[in-house]
PDB file of N, CA and C in Angstrom:
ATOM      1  N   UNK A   1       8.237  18.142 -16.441  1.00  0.00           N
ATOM      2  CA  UNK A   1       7.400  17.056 -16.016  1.00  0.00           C
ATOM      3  C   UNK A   1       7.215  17.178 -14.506  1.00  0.00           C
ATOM      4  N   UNK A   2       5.609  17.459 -14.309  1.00  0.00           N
ATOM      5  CA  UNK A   2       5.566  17.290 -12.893  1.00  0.00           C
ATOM      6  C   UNK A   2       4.629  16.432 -12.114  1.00  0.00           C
ATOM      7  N   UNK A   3       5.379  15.969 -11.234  1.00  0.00           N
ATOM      8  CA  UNK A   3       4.384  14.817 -10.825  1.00  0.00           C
ATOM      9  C   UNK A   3       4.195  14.219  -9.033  1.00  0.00           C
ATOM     10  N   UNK A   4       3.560  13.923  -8.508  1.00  0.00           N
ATOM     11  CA  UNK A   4       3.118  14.363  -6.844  1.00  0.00           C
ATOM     12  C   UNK A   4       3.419  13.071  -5.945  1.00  0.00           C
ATOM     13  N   UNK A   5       4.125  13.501  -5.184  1.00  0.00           N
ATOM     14  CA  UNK A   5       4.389  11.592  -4.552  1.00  0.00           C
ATOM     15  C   UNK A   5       3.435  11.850  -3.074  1.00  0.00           C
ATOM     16  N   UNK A   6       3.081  10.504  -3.478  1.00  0.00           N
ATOM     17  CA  UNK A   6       1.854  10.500  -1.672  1.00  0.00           C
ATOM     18  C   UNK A   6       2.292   9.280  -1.539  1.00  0.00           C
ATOM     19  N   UNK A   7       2.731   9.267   0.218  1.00  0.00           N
ATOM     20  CA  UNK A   7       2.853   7.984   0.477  1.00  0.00           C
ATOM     21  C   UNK A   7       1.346   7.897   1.452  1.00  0.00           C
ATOM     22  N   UNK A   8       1.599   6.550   0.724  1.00  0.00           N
ATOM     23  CA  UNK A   8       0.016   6.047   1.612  1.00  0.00           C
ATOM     24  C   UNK A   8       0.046   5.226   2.642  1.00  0.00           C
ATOM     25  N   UNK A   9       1.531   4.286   2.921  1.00  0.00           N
ATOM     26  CA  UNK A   9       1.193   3.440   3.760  1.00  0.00           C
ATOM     27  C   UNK A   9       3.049   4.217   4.647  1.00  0.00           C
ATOM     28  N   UNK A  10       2.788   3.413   5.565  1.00  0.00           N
ATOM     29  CA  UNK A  10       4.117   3.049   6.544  1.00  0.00           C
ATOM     30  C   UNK A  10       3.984   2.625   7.895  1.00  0.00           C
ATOM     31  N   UNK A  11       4.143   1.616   7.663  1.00  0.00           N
ATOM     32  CA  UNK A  11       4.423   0.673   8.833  1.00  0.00           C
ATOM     33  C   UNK A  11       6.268  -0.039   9.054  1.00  0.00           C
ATOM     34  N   UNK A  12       6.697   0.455  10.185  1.00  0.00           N
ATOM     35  CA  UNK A  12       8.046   0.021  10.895  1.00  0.00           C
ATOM     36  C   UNK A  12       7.955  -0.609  12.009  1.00  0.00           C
ATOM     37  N   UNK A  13       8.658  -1.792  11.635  1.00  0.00           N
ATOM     38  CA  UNK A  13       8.726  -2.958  12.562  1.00  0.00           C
ATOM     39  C   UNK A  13      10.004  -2.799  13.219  1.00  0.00           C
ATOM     40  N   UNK A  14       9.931  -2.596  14.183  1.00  0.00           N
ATOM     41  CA  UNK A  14      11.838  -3.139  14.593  1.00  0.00           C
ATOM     42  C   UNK A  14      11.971  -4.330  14.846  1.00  0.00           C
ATOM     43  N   UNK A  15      13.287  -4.584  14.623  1.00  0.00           N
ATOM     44  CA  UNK A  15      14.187  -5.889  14.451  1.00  0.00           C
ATOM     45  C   UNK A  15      15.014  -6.277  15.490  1.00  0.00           C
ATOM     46  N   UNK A  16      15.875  -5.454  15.663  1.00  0.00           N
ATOM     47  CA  UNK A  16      17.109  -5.137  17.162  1.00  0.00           C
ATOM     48  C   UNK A  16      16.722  -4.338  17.987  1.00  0.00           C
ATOM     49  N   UNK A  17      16.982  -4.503  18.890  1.00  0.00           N
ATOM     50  CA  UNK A  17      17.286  -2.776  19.720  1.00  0.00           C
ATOM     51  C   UNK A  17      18.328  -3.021  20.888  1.00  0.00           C
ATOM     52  N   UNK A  18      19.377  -2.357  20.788  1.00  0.00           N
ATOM     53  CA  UNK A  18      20.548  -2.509  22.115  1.00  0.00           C
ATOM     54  C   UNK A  18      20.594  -1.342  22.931  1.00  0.00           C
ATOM     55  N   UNK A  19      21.566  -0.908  23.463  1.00  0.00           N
ATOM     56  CA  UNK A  19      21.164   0.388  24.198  1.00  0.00           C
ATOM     57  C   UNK A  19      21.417   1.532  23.672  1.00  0.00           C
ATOM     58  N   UNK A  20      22.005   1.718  22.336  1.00  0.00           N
ATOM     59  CA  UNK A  20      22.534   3.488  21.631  1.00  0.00           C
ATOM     60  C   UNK A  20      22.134   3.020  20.400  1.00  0.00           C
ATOM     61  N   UNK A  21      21.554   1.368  19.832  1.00  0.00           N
ATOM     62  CA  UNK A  21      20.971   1.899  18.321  1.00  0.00           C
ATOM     63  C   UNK A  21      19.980   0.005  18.176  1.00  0.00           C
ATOM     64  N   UNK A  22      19.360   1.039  17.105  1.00  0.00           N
ATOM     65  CA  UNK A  22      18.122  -0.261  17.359  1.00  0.00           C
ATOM     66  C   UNK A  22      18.118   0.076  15.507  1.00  0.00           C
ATOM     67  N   UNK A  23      17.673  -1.441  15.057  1.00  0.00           N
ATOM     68  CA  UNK A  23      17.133  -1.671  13.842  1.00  0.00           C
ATOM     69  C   UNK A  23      16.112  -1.686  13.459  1.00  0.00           C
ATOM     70  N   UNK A  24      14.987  -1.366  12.647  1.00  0.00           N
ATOM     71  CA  UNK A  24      14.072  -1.488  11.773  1.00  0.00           C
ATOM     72  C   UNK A  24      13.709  -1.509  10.521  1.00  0.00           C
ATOM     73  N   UNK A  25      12.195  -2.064  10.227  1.00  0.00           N
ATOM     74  CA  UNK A  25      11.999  -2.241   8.505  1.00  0.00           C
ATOM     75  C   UNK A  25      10.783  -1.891   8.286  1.00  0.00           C
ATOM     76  N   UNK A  26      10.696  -0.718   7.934  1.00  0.00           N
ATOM     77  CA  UNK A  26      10.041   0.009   7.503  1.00  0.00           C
ATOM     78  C   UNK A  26       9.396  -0.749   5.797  1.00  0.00           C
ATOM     79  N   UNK A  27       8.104  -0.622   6.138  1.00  0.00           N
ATOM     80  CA  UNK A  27       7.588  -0.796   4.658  1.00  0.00           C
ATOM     81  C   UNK A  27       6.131   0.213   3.942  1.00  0.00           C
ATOM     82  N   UNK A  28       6.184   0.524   2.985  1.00  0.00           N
ATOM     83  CA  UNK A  28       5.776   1.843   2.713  1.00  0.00           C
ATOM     84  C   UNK A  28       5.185   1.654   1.384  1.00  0.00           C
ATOM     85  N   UNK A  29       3.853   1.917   0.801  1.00  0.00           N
ATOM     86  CA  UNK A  29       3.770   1.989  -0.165  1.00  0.00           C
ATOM     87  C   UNK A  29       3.095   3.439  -1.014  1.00  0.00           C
ATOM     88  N   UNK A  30       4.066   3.617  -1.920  1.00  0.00           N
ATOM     89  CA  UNK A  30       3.503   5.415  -2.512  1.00  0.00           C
ATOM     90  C   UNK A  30       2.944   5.091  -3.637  1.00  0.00           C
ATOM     91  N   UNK A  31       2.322   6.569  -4.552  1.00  0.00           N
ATOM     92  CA  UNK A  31       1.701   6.745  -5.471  1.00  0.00           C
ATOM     93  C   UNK A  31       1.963   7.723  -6.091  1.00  0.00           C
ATOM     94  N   UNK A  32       2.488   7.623  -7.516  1.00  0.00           N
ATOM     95  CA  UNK A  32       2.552   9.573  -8.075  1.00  0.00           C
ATOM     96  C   UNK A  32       1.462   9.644  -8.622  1.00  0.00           C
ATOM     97  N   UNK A  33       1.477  11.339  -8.378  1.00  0.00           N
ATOM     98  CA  UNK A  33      -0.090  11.513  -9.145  1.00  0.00           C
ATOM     99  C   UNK A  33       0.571  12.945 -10.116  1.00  0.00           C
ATOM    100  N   UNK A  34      -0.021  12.796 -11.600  1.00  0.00           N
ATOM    101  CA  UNK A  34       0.580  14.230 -12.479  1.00  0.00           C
ATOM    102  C   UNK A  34       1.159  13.422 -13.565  1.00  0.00           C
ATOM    103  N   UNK A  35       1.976  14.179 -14.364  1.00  0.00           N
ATOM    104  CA  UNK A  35       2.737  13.681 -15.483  1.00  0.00           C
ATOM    105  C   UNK A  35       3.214  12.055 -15.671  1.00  0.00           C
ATOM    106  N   UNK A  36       3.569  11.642 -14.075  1.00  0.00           N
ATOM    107  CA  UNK A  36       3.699  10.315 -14.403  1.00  0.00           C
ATOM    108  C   UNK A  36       2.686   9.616 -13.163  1.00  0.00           C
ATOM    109  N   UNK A  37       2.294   8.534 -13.806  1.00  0.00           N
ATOM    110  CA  UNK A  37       1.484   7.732 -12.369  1.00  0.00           C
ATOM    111  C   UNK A  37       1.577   6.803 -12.629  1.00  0.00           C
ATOM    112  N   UNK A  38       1.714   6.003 -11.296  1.00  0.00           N
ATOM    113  CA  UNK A  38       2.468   4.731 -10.755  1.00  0.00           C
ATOM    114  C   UNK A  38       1.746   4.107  -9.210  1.00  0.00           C
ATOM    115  N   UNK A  39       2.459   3.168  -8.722  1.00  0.00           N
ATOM    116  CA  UNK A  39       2.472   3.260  -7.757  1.00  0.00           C
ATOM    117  C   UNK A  39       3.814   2.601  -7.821  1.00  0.00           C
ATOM    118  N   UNK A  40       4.706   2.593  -5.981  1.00  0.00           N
ATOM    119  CA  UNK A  40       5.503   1.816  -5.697  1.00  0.00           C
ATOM    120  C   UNK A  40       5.500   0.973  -4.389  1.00  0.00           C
ATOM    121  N   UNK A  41       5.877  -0.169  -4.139  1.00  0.00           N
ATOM    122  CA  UNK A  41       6.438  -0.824  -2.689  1.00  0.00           C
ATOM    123  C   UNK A  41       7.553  -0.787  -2.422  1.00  0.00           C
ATOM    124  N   UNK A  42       7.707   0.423  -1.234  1.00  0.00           N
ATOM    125  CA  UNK A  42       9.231   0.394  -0.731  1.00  0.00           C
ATOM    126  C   UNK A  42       9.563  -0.400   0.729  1.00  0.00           C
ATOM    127  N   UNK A  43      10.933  -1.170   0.843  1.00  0.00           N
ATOM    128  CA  UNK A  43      11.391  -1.986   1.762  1.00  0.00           C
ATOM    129  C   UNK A  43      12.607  -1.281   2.342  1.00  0.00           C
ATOM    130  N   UNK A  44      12.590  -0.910   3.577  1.00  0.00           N
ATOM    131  CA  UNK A  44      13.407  -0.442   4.049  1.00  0.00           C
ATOM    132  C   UNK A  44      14.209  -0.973   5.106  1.00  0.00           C
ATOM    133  N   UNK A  45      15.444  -0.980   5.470  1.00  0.00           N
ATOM    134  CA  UNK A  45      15.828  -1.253   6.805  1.00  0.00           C
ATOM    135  C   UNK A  45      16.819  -0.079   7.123  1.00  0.00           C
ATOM    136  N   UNK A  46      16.119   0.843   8.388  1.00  0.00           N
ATOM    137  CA  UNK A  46      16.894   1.628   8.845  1.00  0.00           C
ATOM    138  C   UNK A  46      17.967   0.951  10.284  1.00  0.00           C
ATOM    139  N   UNK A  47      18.768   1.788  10.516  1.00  0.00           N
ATOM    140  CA  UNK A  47      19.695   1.739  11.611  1.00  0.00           C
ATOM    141  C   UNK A  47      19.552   3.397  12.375  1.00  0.00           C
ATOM    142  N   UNK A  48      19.287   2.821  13.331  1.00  0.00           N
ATOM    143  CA  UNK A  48      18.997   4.178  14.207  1.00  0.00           C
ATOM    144  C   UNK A  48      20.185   4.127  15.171  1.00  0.00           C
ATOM    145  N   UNK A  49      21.057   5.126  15.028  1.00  0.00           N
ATOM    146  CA  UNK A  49      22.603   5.097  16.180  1.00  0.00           C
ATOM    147  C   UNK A  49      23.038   5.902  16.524  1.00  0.00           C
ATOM    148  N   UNK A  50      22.250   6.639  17.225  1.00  0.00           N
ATOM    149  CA  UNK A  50      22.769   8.044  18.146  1.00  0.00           C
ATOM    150  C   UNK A  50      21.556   8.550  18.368  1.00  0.00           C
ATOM    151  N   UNK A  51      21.848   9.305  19.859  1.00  0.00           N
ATOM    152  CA  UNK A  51      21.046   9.549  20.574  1.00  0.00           C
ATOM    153  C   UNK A  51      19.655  10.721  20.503  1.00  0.00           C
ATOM    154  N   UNK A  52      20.237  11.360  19.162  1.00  0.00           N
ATOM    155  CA  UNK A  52      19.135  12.226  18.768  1.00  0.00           C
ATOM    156  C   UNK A  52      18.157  11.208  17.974  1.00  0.00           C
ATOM    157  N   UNK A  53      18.080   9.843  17.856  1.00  0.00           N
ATOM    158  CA  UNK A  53      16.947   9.177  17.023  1.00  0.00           C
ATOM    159  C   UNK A  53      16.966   9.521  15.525  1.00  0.00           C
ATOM    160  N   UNK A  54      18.599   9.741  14.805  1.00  0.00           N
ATOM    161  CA  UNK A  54      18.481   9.842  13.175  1.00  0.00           C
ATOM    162  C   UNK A  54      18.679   8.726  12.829  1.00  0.00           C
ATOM    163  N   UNK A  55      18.235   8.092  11.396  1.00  0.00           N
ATOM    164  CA  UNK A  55      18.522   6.972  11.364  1.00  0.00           C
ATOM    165  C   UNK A  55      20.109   7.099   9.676  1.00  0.00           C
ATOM    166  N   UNK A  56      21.142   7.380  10.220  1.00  0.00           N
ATOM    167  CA  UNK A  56      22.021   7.452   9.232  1.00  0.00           C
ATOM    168  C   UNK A  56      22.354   6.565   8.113  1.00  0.00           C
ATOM    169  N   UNK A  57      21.943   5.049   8.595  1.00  0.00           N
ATOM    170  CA  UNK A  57      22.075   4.588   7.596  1.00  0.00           C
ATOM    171  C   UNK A  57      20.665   3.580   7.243  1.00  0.00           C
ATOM    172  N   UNK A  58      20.660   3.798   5.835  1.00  0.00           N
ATOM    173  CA  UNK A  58      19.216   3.068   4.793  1.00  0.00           C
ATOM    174  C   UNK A  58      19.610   2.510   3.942  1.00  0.00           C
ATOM    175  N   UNK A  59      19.244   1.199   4.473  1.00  0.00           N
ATOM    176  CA  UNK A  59      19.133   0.224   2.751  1.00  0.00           C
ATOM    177  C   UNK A  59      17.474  -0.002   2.378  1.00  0.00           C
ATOM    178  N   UNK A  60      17.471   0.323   0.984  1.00  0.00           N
ATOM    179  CA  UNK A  60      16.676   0.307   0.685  1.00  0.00           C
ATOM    180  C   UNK A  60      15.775  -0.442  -0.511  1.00  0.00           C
ATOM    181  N   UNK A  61      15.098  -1.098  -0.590  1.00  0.00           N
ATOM    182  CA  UNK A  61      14.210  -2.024  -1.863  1.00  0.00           C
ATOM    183  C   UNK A  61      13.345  -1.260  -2.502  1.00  0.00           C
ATOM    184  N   UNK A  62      13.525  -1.099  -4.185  1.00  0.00           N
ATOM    185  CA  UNK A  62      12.012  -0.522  -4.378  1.00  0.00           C
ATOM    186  C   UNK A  62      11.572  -1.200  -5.541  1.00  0.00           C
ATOM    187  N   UNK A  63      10.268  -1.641  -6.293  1.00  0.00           N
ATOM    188  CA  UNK A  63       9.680  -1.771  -6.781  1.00  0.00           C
ATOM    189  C   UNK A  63       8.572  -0.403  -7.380  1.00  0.00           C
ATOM    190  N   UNK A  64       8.358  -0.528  -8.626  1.00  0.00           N
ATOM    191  CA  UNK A  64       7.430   0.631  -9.425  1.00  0.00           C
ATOM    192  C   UNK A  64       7.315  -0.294 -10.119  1.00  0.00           C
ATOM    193  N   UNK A  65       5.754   0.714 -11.137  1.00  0.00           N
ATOM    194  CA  UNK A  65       5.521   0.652 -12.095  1.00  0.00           C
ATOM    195  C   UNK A  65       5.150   1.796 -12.084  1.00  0.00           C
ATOM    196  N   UNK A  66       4.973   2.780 -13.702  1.00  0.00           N
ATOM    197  CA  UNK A  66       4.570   3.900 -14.061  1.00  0.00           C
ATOM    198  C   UNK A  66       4.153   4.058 -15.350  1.00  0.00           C
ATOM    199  N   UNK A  67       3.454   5.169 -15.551  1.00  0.00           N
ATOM    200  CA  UNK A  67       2.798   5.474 -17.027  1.00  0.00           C
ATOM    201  C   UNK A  67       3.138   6.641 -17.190  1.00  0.00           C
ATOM    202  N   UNK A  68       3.937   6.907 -18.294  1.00  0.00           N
ATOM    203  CA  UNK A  68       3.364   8.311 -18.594  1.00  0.00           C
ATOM    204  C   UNK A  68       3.347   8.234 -20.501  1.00  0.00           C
ATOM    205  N   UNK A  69       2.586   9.292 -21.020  1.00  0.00           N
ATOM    206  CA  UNK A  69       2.572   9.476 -22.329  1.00  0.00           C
ATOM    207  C   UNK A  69       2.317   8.234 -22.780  1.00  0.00           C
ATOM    208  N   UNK A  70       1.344   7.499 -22.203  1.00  0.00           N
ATOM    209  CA  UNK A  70       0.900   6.117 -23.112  1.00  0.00           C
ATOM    210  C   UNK A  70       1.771   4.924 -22.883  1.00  0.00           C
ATOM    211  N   UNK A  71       3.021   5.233 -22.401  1.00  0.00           N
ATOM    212  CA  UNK A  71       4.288   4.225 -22.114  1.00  0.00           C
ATOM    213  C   UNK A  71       4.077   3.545 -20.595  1.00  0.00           C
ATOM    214  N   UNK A  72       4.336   2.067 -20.522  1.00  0.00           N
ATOM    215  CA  UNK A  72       4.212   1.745 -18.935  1.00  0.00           C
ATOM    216  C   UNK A  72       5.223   1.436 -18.812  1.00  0.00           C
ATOM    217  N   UNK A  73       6.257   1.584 -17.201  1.00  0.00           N
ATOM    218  CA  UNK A  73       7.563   1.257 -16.808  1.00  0.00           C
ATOM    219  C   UNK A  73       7.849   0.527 -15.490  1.00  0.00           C
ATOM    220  N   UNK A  74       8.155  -0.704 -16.158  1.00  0.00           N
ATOM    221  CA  UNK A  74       7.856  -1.517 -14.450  1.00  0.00           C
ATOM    222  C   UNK A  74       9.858  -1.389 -14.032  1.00  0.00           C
ATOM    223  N   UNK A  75      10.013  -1.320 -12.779  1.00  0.00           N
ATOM    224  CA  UNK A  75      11.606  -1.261 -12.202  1.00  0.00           C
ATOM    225  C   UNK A  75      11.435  -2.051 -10.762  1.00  0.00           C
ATOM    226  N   UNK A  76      12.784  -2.425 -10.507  1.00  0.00           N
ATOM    227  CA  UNK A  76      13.109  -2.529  -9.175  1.00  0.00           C
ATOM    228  C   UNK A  76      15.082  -2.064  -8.727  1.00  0.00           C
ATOM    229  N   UNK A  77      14.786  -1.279  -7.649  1.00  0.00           N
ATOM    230  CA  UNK A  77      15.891  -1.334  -7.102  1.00  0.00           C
ATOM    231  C   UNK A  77      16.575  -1.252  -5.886  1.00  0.00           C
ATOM    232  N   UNK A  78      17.291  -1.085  -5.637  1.00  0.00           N
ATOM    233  CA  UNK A  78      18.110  -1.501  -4.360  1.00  0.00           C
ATOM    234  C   UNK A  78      18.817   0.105  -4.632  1.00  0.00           C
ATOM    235  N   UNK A  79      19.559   0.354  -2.751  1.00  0.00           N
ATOM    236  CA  UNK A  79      20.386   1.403  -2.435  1.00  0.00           C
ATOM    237  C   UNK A  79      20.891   1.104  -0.798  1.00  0.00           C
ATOM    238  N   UNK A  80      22.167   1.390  -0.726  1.00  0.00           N
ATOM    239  CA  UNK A  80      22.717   1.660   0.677  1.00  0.00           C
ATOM    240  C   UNK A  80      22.950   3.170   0.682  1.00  0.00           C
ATOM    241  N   UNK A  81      22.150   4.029   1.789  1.00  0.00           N
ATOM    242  CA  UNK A  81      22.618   5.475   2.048  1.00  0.00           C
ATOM    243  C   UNK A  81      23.246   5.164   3.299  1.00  0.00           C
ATOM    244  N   UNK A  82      24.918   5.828   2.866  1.00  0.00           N
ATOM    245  CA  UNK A  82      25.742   5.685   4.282  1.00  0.00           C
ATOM    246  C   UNK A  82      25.271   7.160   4.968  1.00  0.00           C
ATOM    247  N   UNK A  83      26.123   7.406   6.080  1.00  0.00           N
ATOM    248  CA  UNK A  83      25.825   8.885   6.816  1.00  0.00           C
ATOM    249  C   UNK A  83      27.075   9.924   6.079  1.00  0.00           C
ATOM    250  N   UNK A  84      26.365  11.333   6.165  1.00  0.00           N
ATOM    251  CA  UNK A  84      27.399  11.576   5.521  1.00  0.00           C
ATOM    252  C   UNK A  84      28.894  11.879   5.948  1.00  0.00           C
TER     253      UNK A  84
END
Protein backbone atom coordinates (compact mmCIF):
# COMPACT_ATOMS: atom_id res chain seq x y z
CA UNK A 1 0.00 0.00 0.00
CA UNK A 2 1.28 3.19 -1.17
CA UNK A 3 0.28 6.39 -0.42
CA UNK A 4 1.80 10.30 -0.61
CA UNK A 5 1.68 12.73 2.33
CA UNK A 6 1.60 16.59 1.31
CA UNK A 7 1.47 18.92 3.86
CA UNK A 8 -0.35 21.87 2.83
CA UNK A 9 -0.47 24.16 5.57
CA UNK A 10 2.03 25.27 8.57
CA UNK A 11 1.81 27.95 10.50
CA UNK A 12 3.97 28.28 14.10
CA UNK A 13 3.11 30.56 16.59
CA UNK A 14 5.39 30.90 19.51
CA UNK A 15 4.28 30.91 22.95
CA UNK A 16 7.54 31.48 25.29
CA UNK A 17 10.79 32.45 24.46
CA UNK A 18 13.66 32.83 27.30
CA UNK A 19 17.18 33.01 26.46
CA UNK A 20 18.40 29.07 25.44
CA UNK A 21 14.72 27.78 24.59
CA UNK A 22 11.51 29.16 23.37
CA UNK A 23 8.06 27.38 22.86
CA UNK A 24 5.78 26.99 19.97
CA UNK A 25 2.51 25.60 18.25
CA UNK A 26 2.75 24.72 15.24
CA UNK A 27 -0.45 23.86 13.29
CA UNK A 28 -0.43 21.99 10.04
CA UNK A 29 -2.80 20.52 7.92
CA UNK A 30 -1.85 17.33 5.41
CA UNK A 31 -3.35 15.20 2.77
CA UNK A 32 -2.54 11.57 1.47
CA UNK A 33 -2.83 11.06 -1.92
CA UNK A 34 -2.60 6.97 -3.41
CA UNK A 35 -3.90 3.87 -1.78
CA UNK A 36 -5.28 5.72 1.06
CA UNK A 37 -6.78 9.39 1.03
CA UNK A 38 -7.58 11.50 3.77
CA UNK A 39 -6.86 14.50 5.04
CA UNK A 40 -5.49 15.43 8.62
CA UNK A 41 -5.23 18.52 11.31
CA UNK A 42 -2.12 18.35 13.16
CA UNK A 43 -1.50 20.39 16.63
CA UNK A 44 1.73 20.69 17.72
CA UNK A 45 3.72 22.17 20.54
CA UNK A 46 7.37 22.12 20.06
CA UNK A 47 10.17 23.05 22.67
CA UNK A 48 13.15 24.41 21.10
CA UNK A 49 16.37 24.02 23.79
CA UNK A 50 19.68 24.28 22.53
CA UNK A 51 21.50 26.34 20.63
CA UNK A 52 21.59 24.61 17.30
CA UNK A 53 17.54 25.45 17.01
CA UNK A 54 16.36 21.44 17.32
CA UNK A 55 13.28 21.18 18.71
CA UNK A 56 13.73 17.75 20.97
CA UNK A 57 10.77 17.63 22.40
CA UNK A 58 6.92 17.28 20.54
CA UNK A 59 3.68 16.88 21.79
CA UNK A 60 1.56 16.27 19.45
CA UNK A 61 -2.55 16.29 18.41
CA UNK A 62 -3.82 14.62 15.41
CA UNK A 63 -7.03 14.24 13.88
CA UNK A 64 -7.76 12.11 10.31
CA UNK A 65 -10.06 10.81 8.36
CA UNK A 66 -9.28 8.30 5.46
CA UNK A 67 -10.60 6.05 2.70
CA UNK A 68 -9.29 3.37 1.32
CA UNK A 69 -10.97 0.25 -0.53
CA UNK A 70 -14.46 1.76 -0.09
CA UNK A 71 -13.89 1.87 3.88
CA UNK A 72 -13.81 5.47 5.69
CA UNK A 73 -11.60 5.91 8.99
CA UNK A 74 -12.07 8.82 11.14
CA UNK A 75 -9.10 8.87 14.36
CA UNK A 76 -7.63 11.16 16.74
CA UNK A 77 -4.48 11.10 18.62
CA UNK A 78 -2.12 12.38 20.91
CA UNK A 79 1.96 11.71 21.38
CA UNK A 80 4.88 13.06 23.58
CA UNK A 81 8.35 12.60 21.53
CA UNK A 82 11.03 12.93 24.27
CA UNK A 83 14.82 13.57 22.89
CA UNK A 84 16.58 10.73 22.44
Amino acid sequence: MISRLEIETWDEEPCDEQERAKLTRPRLTETFHGNVEGRSAVKLLMAYVSADGLAPYVASSVSSAASTGGRTVSSYTTALVPPD
